[in-house]
Structures are given as C-alpha cells and as structure tokens.
Protein backbone atom coordinates (compact mmCIF):
# COMPACT_ATOMS: atom_id res chain seq x y z
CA UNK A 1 7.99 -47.79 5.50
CA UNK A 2 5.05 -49.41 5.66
CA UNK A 3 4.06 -48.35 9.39
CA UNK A 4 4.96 -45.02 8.03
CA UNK A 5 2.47 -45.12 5.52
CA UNK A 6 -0.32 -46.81 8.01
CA UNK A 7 0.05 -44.01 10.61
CA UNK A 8 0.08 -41.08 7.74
CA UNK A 9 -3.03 -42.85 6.27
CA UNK A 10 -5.36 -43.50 9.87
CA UNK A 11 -4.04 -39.88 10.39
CA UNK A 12 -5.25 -38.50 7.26
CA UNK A 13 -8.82 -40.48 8.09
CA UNK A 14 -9.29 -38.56 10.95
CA UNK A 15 -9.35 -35.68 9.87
CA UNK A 16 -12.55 -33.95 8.42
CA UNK A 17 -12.08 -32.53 5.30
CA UNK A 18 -16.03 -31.94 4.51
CA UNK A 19 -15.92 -28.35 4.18
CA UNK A 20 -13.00 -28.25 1.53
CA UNK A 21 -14.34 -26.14 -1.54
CA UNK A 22 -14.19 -26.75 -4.97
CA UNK A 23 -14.85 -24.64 -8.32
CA UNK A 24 -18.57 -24.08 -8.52
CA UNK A 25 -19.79 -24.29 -4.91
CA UNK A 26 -21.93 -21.71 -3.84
CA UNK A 27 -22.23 -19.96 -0.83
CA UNK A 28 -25.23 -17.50 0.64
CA UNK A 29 -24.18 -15.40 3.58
CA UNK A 30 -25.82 -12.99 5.82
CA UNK A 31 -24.79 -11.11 8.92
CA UNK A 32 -25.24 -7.85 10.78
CA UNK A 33 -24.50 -5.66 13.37
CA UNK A 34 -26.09 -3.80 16.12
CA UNK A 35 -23.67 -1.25 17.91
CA UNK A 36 -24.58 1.57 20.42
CA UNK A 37 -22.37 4.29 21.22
CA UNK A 38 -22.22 7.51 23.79
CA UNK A 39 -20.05 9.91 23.33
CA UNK A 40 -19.22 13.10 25.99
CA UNK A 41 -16.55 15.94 25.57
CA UNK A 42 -16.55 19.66 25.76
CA UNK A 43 -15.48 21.42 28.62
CA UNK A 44 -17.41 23.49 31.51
CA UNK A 45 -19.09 26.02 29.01
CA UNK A 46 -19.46 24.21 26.07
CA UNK A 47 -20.41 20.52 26.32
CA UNK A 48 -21.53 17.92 24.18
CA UNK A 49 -23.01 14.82 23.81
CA UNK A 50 -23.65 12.42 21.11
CA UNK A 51 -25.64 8.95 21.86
CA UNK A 52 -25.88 6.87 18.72
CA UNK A 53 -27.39 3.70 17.66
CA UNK A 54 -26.44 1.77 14.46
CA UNK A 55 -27.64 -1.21 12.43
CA UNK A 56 -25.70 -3.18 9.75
CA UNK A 57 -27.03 -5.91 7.61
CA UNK A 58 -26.26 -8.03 4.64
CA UNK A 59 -26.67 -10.67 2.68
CA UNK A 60 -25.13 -12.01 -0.73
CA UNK A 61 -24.48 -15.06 -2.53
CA UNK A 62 -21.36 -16.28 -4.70
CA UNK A 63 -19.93 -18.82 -6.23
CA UNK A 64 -16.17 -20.43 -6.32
CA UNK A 65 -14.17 -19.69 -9.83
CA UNK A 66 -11.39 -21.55 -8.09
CA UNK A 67 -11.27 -23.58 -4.69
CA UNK A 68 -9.70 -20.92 -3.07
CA UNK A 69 -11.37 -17.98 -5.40
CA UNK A 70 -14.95 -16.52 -5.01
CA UNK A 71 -17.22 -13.56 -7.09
CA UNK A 72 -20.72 -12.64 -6.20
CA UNK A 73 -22.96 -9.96 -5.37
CA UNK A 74 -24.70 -9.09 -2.33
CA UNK A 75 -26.97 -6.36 -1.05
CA UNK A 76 -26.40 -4.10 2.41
CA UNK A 77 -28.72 -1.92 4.45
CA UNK A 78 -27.31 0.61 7.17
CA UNK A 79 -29.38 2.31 9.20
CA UNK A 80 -28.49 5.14 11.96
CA UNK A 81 -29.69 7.43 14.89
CA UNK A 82 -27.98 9.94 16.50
CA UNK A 83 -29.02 12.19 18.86
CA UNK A 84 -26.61 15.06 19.59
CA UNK A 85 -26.76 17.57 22.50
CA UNK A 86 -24.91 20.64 23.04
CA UNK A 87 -24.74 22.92 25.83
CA UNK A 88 -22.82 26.59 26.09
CA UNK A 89 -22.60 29.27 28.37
CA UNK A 90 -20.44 32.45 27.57
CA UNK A 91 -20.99 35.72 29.42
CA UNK A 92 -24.39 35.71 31.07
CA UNK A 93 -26.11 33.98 28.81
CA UNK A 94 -26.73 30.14 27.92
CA UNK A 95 -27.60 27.85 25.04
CA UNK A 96 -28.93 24.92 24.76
CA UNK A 97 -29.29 22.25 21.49
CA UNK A 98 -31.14 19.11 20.72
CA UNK A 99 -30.14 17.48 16.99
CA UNK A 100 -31.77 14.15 16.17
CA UNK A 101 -30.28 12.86 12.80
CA UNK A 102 -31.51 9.81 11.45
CA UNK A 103 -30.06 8.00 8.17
CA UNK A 104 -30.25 5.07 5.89
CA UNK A 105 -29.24 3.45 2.77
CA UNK A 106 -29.72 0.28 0.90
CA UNK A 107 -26.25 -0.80 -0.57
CA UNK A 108 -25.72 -3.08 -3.94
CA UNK A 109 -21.80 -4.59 -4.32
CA UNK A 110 -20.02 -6.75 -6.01
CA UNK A 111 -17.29 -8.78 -3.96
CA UNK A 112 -14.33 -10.92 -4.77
CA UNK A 113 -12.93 -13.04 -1.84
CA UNK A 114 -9.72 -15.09 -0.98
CA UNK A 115 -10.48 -18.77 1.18
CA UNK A 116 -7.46 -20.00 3.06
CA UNK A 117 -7.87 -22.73 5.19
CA UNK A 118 -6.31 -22.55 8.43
CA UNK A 119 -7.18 -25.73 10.46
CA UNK A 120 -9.89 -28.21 9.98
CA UNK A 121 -13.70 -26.60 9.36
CA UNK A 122 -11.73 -23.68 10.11
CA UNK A 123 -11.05 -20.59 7.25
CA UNK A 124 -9.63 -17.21 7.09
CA UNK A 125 -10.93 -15.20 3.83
CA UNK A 126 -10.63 -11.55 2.45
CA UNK A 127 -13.27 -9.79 0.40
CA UNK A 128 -13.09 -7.06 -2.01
CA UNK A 129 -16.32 -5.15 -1.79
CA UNK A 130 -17.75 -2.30 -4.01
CA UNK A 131 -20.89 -1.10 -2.66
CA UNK A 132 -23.13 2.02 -4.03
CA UNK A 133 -26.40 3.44 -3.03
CA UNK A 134 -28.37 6.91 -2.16
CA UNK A 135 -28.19 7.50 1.25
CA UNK A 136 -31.52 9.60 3.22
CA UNK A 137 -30.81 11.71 5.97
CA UNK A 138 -33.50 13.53 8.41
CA UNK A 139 -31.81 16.66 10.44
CA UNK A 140 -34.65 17.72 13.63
CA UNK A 141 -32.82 20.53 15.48
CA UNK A 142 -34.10 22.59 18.34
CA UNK A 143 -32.34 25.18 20.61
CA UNK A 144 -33.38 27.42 22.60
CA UNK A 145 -31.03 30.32 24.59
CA UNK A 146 -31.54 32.74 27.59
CA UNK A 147 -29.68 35.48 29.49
CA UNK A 148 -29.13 34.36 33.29
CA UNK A 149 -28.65 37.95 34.16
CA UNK A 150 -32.04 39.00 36.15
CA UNK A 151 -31.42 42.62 35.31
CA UNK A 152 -31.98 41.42 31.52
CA UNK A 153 -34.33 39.39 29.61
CA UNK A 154 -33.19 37.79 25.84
CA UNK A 155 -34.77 34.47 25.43
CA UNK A 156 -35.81 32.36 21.82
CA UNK A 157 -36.70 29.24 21.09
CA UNK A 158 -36.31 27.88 17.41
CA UNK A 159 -36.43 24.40 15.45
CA UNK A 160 -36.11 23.14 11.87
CA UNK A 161 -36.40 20.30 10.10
CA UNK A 162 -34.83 19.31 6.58
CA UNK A 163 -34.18 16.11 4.45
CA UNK A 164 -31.41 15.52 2.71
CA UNK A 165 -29.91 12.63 0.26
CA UNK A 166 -26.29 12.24 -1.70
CA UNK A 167 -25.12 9.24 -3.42
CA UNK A 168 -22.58 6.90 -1.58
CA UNK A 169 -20.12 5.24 -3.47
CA UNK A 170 -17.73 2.41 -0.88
CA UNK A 171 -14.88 -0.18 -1.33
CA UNK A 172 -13.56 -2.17 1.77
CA UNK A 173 -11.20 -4.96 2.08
CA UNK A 174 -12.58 -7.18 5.00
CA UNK A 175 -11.04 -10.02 6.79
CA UNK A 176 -13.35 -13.05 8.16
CA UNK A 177 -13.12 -15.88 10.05
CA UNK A 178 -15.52 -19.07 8.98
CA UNK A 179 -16.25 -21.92 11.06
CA UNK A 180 -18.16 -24.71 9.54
CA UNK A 181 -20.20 -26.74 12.36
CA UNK A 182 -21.59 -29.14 9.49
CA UNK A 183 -21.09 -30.05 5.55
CA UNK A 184 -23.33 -27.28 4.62
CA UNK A 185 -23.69 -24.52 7.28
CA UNK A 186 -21.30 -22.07 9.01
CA UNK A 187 -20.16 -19.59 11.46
CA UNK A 188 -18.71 -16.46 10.34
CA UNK A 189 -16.73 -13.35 12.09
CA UNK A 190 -16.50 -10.68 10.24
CA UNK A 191 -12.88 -8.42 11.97
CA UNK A 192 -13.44 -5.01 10.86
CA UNK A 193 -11.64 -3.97 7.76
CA UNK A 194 -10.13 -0.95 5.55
CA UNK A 195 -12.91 1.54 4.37
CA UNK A 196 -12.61 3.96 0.86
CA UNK A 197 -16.26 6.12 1.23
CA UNK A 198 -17.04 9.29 -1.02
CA UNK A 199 -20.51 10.82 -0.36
CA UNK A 200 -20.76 13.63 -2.83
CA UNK A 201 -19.05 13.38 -5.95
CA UNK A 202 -18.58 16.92 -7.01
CA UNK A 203 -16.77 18.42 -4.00
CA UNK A 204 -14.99 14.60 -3.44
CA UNK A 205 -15.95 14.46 0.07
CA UNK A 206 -14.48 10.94 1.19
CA UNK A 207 -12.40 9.46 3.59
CA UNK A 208 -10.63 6.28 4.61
CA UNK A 209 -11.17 4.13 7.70
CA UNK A 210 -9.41 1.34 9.21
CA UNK A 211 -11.44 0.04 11.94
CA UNK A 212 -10.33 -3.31 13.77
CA UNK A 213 -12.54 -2.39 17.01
CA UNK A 214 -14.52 -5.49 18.01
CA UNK A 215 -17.61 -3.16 18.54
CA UNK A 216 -17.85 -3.13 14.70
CA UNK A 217 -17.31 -7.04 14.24
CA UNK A 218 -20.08 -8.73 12.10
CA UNK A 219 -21.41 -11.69 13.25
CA UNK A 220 -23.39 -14.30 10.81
CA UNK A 221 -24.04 -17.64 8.68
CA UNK A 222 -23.06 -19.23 5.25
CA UNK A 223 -25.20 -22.01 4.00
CA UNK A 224 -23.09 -23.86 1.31
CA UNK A 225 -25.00 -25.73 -1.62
C-alpha cells in the first residue's frame, strides 16, 4: 500500500501542473491571420478570375468566473482586397472587366469560453463570440468591349467608382488549441469554427459558415496574469 502510494505521489510530482486555472485569472490574447487566395473558373467565352488577399486580427482580454469558465471582451479588425477579372466573348464581339473591391471593419464582441485540459500545459477551449461593427467597402470597376469583326467598329471604355457601408452583426463558436510554454505565456491555434453573419438588417441578408480549412486557422499568444 505504501509503495502504491510512493509511486502515485513521485508520479504526481512530475507532472507540471503550472498552467492549471483558477477563478479570477486573467488572460489577454491576440492572434491573426494572413490568407491569400486565387480563384479561376468560367469556361472558353466567359472567364473569370478572382485573386484575394485577407487580414484577420484580434485581441481581447477575460477573466475566469470558474476554473474551467471564462467572459471577456475583445476587439477584431478584418481587412480585404479583391481583385476580380472577367473576360467574355459572344458573337464577334468581346468584353473585358477589371473590379478592385477593397473592405474593412473594426469588430467589438463579447465572448464566453469553455477550458478543458487535455494533457499537461496542453488545453482545448470553445468560445462564444458576438461581434458587431460597420463595415466600408470601395467598388473601382473598369471594362471596356470591342467588336473583332473588321467589317465593323463598336468599341467603349467605361469606369466607376462608389463607396459603400452596412452594419455587420456576427456570432461564431470557435474551437482552440492552447499550449502553455511557461507559467504565464502561451501558444494558441485557433481551428476554424461555425459562422452566423447578417450584413443588412432590413432585407436579412446573412448566412452561415462552417469553415475547418487550415488556410483560415488563427495563430497567436495568451499572456496569463
């Protein structure tokens, strides 16, 4: 019995329980992401293609109601580039389209997240996040068409420009992966996550996303204190 106990006890004082939380620890995270995309389809007379860059960031800080439990409030800030091209021919005659659409938003929330320890320094958590913000968009368009028939001559060229906001109103359930590397600062994975988004209230123009595609994985820090 008493061997028993030894080996549970030198067993138990290996093991590194420094990153254990308790009711009324605070953490402050931040983390981002920085995706590019490029995008072809279409076929021969009408093609298109859409290269896109994106930026994610955001930080917040919370506090423990529980050692498992946490509240707190954070702030985001998406930004976005696209640049879309579009080319058609039908009959003798051909079209051509540039659209560079640029957007951005800065994002208050409020989160509530779940803690479960999986192996030492290691955790697995889920947040609850409600975000809201106005969201700016810039359209610059410019296409231009001509006749490829010699015996005929049709050409324009035309451009615009316009900017645009709405209100964005988001909820997501995200899982994360934390890995503390000392008593006070960590590693964290964010994996993607379920998506509620409505960008104009009156005509309820939302949609849901579930989006597990590394490409979109956060990656960032938590500083406990």
């Amino acid at each position: 019995m008493k061997r028993k106990a030894l080996i549970v006890l030198i067993v138990f004082s290996t093991l590194d329980l420094f990153a254990q939380f308790d009711k009324g620890d605070i953490i402050i995270s931040a983390d981002g992401n920085y995706m590019k995309t490029n995008i072809e389809n279409g076929v021969t007379t009408n093609q298109n293609l859409t290269k896109g860059q994106y930026l994610n960031l955001g930080t917040s800080i919370g506090a423990f109601i529980t050692n498992k439990l946490i509240v707190g409030v954070g702030v985001g800030y998406n930004w976005g580039e696209e640049i879309r091209s579009n080319l058609l021919n039908f009959n003798d005659f051909m079209q051509a389209e540039i659209m560079d659409v640029k957007s951005n938003v800065i994002l208050p929330n409020l989160y509530l997240g779940y803690y479960q320890r999986i192996i030492d320094k290691l955790y697995f958590s889920t947040t609850l996040r409600f975000s809201y913000g106005n969201v700016k968009y810039e359209y610059t368009t410019a296409y231009a068409g001509m006749s490829t028939d010699l015996n005929s001559f049709n050409t324009y060229l035309r451009g615009s420009a316009v900017n645009s906001q709405s209100d964005y109103f988001g909820t997501e359930v995200c899982p994360e992966l934390t890995y503390f590397v000392s008593t006070k600062f960590g590693l964290c994975l964010g994996l993607g996550g379920v998506k509620y988004s409505m960008t104009d209230w009156k005509t309820d123009n939302s949609n849901w996303t579930v989006n597990f595609n590394p490409n979109y994985w956060n990656l960032g820090i938590k500083i406990k204190i």
